[in-house]
Protein backbone atom coordinates (compact mmCIF):
# COMPACT_ATOMS: atom_id res chain seq x y z
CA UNK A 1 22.98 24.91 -33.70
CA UNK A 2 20.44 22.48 -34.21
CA UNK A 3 21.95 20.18 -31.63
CA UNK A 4 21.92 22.49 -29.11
CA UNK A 5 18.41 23.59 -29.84
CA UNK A 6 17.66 19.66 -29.30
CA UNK A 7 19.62 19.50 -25.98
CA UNK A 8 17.82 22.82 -24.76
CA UNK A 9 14.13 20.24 -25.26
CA UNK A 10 15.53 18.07 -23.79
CA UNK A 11 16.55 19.99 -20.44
CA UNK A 12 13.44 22.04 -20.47
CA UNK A 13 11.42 18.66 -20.21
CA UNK A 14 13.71 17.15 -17.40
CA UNK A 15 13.13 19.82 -15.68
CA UNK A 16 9.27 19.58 -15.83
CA UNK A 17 9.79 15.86 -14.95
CA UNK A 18 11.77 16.91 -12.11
CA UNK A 19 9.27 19.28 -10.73
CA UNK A 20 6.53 16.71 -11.34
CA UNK A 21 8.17 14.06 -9.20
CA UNK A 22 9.11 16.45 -6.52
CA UNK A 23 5.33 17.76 -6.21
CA UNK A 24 4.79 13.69 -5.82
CA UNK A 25 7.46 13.20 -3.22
CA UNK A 26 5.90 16.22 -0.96
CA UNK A 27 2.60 14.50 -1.42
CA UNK A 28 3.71 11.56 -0.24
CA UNK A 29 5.27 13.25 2.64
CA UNK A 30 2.35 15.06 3.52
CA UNK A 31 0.42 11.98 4.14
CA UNK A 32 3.25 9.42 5.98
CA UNK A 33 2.73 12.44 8.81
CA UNK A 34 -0.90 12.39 8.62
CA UNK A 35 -0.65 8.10 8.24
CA UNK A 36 1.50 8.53 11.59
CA UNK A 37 -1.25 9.63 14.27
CA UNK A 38 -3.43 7.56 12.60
CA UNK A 39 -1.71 4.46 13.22
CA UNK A 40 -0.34 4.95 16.32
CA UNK A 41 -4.29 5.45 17.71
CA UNK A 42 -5.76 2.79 15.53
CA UNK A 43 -3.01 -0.02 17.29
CA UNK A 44 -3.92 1.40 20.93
CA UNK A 45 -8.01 0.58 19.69
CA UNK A 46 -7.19 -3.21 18.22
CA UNK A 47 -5.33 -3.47 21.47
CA UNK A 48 -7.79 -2.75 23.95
CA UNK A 49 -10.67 -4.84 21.88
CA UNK A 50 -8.28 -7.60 22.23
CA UNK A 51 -8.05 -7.21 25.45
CA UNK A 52 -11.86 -6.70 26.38
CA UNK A 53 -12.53 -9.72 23.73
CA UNK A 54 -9.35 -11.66 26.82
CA UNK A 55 -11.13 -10.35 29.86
CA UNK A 56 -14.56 -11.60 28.72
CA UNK A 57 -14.03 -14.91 27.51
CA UNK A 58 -11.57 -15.87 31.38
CA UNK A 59 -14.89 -15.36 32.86
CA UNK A 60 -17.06 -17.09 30.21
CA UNK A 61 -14.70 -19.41 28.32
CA UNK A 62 -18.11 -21.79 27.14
CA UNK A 63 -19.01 -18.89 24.58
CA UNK A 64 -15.77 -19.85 22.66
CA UNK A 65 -16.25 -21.26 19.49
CA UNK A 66 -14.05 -23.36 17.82
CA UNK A 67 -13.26 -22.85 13.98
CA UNK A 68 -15.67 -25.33 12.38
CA UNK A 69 -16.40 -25.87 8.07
CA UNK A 70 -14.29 -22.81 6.98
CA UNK A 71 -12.89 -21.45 3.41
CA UNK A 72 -9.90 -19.42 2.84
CA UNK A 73 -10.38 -15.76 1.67
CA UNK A 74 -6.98 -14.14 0.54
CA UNK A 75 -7.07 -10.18 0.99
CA UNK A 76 -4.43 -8.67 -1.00
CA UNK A 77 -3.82 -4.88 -0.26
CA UNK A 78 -1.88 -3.60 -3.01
CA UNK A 79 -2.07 -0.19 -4.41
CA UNK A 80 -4.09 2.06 -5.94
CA UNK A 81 -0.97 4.38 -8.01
CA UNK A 82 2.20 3.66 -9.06
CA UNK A 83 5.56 5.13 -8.76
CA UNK A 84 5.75 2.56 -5.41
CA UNK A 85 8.88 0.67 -6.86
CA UNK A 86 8.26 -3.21 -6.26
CA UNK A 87 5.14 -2.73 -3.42
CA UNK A 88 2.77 -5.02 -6.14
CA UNK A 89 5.70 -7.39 -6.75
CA UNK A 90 6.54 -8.22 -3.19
CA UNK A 91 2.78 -9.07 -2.65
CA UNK A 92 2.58 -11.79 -5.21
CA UNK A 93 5.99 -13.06 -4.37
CA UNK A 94 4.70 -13.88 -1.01
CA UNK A 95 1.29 -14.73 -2.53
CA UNK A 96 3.11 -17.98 -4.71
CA UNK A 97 5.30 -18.87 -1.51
CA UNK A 98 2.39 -19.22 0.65
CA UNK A 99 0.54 -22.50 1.10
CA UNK A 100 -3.14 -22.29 2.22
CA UNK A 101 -4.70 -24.96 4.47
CA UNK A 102 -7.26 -25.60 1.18
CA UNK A 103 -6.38 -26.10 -2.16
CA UNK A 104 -8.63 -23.78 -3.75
CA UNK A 105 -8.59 -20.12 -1.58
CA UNK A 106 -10.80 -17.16 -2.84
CA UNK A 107 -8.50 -13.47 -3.83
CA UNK A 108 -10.21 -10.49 -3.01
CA UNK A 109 -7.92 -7.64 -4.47
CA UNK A 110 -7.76 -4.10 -2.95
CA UNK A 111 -5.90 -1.65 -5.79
CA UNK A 112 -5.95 -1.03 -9.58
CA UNK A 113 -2.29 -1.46 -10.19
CA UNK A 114 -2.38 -4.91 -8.31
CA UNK A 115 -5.65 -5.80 -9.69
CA UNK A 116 -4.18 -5.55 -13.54
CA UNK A 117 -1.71 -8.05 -12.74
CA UNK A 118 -4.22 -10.53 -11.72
CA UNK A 119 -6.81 -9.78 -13.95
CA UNK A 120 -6.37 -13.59 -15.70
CA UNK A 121 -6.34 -15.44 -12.55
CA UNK A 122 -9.45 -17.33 -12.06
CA UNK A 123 -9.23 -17.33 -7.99
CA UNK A 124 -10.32 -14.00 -8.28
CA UNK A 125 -13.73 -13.24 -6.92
CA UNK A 126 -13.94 -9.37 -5.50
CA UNK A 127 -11.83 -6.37 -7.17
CA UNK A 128 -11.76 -3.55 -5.60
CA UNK A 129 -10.31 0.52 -5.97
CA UNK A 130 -7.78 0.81 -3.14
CA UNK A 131 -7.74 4.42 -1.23
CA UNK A 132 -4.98 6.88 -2.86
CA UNK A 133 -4.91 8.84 0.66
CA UNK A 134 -6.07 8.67 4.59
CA UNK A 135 -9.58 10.12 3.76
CA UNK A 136 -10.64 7.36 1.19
CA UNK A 137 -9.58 4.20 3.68
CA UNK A 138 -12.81 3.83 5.26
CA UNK A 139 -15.04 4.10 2.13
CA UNK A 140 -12.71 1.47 0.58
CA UNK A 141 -13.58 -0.66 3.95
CA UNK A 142 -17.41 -0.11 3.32
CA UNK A 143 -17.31 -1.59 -0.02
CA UNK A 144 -15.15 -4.56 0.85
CA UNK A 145 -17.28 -5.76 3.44
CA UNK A 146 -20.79 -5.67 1.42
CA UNK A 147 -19.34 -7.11 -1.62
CA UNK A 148 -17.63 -9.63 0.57
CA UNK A 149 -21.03 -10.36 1.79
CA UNK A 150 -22.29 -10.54 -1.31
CA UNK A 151 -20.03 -13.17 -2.58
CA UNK A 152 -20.41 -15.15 1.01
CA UNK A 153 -23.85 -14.94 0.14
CA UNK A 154 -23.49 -16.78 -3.36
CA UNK A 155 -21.55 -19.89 -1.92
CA UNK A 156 -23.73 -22.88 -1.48
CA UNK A 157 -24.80 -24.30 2.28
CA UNK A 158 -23.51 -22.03 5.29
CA UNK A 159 -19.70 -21.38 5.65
CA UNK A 160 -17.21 -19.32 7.92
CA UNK A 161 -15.12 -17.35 5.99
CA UNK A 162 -11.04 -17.45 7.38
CA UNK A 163 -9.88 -14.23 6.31
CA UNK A 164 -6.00 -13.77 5.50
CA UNK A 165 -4.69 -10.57 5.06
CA UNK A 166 -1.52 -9.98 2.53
CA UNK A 167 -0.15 -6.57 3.47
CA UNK A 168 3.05 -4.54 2.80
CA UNK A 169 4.66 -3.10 6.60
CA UNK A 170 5.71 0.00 6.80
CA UNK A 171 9.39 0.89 8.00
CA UNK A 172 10.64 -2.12 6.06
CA UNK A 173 9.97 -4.17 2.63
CA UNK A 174 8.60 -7.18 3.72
CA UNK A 175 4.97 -8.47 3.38
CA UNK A 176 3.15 -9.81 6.33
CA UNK A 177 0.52 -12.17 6.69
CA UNK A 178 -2.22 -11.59 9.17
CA UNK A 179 -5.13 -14.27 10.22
CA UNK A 180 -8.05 -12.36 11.29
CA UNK A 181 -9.95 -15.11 12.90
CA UNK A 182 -11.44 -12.89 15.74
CA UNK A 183 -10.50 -14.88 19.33
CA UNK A 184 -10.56 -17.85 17.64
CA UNK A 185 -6.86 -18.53 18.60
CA UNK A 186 -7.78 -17.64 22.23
CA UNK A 187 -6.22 -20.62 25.40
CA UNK A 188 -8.18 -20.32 28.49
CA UNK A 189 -6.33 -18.61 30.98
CA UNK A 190 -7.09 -17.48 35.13
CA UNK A 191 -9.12 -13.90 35.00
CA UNK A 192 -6.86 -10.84 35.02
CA UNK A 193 -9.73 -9.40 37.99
CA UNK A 194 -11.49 -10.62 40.82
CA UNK A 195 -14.84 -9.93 39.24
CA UNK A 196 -16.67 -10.68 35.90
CA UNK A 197 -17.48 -7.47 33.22
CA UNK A 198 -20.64 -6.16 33.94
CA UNK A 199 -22.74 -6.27 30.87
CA UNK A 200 -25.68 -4.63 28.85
CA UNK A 201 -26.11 -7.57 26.21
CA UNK A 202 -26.60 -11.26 26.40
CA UNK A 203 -22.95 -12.59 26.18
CA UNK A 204 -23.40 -14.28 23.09
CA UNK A 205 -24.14 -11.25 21.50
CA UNK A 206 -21.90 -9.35 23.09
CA UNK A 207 -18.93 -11.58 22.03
CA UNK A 208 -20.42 -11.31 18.24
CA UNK A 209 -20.51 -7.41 18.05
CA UNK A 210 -17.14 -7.16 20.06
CA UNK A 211 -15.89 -9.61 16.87
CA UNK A 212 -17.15 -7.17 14.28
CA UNK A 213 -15.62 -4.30 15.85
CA UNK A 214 -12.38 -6.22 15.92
CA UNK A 215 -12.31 -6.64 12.41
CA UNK A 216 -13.40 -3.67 11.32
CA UNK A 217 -10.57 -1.77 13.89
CA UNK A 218 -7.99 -4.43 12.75
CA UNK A 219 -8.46 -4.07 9.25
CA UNK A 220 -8.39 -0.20 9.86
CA UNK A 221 -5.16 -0.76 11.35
CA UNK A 222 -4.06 -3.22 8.13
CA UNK A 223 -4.62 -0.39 5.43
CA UNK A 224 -3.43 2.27 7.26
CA UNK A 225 -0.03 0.74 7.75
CA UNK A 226 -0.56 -0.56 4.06
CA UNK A 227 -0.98 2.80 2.80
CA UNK A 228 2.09 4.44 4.87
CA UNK A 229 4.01 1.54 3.24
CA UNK A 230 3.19 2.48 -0.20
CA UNK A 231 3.96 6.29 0.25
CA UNK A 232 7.43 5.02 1.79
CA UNK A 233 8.30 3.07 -1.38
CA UNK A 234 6.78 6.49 -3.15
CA UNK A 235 9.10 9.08 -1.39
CA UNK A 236 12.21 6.54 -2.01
CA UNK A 237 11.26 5.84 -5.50
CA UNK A 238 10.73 9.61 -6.19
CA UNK A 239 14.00 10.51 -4.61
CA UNK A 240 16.27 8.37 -6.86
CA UNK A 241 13.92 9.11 -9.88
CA UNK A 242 15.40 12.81 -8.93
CA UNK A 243 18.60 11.87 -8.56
CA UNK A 244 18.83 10.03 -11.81
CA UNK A 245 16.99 13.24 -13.63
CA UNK A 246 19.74 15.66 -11.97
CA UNK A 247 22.66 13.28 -13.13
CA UNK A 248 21.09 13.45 -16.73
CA UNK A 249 21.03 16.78 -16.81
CA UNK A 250 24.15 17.49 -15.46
CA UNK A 251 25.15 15.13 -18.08
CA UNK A 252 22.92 16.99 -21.03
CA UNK A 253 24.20 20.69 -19.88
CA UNK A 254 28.01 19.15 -20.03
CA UNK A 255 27.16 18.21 -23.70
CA UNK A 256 25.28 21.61 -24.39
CA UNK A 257 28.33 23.68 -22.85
CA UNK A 258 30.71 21.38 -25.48
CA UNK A 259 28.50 22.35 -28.52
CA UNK A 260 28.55 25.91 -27.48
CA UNK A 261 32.26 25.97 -27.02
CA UNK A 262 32.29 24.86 -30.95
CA UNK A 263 29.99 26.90 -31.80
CA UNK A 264 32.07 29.69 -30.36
CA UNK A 265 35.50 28.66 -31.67
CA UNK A 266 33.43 28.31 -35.20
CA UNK A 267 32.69 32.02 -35.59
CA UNK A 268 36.10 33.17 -33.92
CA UNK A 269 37.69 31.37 -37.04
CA UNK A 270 34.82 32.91 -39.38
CA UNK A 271 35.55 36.46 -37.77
CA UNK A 272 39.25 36.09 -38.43
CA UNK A 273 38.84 34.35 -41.61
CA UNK A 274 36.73 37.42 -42.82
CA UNK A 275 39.53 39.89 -41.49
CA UNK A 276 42.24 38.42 -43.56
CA UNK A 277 40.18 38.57 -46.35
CA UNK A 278 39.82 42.06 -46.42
CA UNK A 279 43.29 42.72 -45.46
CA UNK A 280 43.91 40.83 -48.45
């Protein structure tokens, strides 16, 4: 009896386990079709900036700047949860495989869960809370850019920052690596149109804000796909959490039907056990 009674537990938590990670899975769900729009609109914007930023510099190619006394800033966008299978993992697998142009490159790490497992590493400089859902991207942005700006501000003498971007994809399980260097990369090539933009700012400037709307779009872009990534690994690792939980209990009800089979036979033989007796 007591077995069984320990087998019933046991089922009656699975079952609350199950339900937990299936509430998790639909989450997850939910926001892959919100993540969707969002990323499909965010790639048209980062297109069409980089294709203003193209148009403007064929007509005024002596406004490009070359990439002069830089240091390398490594943006890791890991997560903010867990139950993402190996999302972290793959991120600092690529992270040790990579070589940066200089030998000492600044981390700046978006996400609790990969920020614990680089809490000892002394290239550290900026940890930050990565968003849990669409809605919390953008605040996440704000705060990477000031403190960012704060730490820029502590280095000594003036330096360009070259900003690499470590980034789950979504679809698939590898990492990419982005450079966002805005137009820095940029070959001078004959104008697309017969005539020049017209424009409402001094060039100069106008190339600088078109830059900071780049980056802010592109990174944008970067965390949403980031964060449609991570609920992709979610809703897999969910699912074959499930299917491991049904097996068990399939398993545990198999064992629990046994004992009560016993049990059963047990008092058939005490019930005709008794009989005999008082027959006797």
């Amino acid at each position: 009896m007591s077995k069984r009674r320990d087998l019933d537990r046991r089922l009656r938590g699975l079952g609350e386990i199950r339900g937990i990670m299936k509430a998790m899975k639909n989450l997850a769900l939910m926001e892959t079709h919100k993540l969707t729009r969002f990323l499909a609109t965010q790639h048209r914007v980062v297109e069409n900036i980089r294709a203003a930023a193209e148009d403007f510099l064929s007509f005024h190619p002596q406004f490009f700047a070359e990439e002069g006394i830089t240091r390398d800033v490594f943006l890791l966008v890991g997560s903010e949860r867990g139950f993402c299978g190996d999302f972290n993992d793959t991120l600092l697998r690529h992270l040790n495989g990579h070589s940066p142009r200089s030998d000492n490159p600044a981390l700046i790490v978006v996400g609790s869960k990969l920020s614990s497992k680089l809490a000892d590493d002394p290239r550290v400089v900026v940890q930050l809370e990565g968003p849990a859902m669409l809605e919390e991207v953008q605040p996440v942005l704000r705060k990477l850019v000031e403190a960012l700006g704060r730490w820029q501000a502590t280095q000594a003498g003036p330096c360009l920052l070259r900003l690499t971007v470590f980034h789950n994809q979504p679809g698939d399980a590898t990492v990419k690596t982005t450079l966002l260097n805005p137009f820095t990369h940029w070959t001078a090539q004959k104008p697309r149109h017969g005539h020049a933009p017209l424009l409402n700012l001094e060039p100069r400037v106008y190339l600088a804000q078109l830059a900071d709307h780049y980056l802010f779009a592109a990174l944008h872009e970067i965390f949403y796909g980031s964060l449609m990534a991570e609920n992709q690994r979610r809703i897999r690792h969910m699912e074959s959490a499930v299917r491991r939980t049904e097996q068990k209990t399939t398993e545990l009800r198999r064992k629990r039907n046994g004992i009560r089979q016993e049990e059963i036979t047990e008092e058939i033989e005490v019930i005709m056990l008794n009989a005999e007796t008082l027959r006797a």
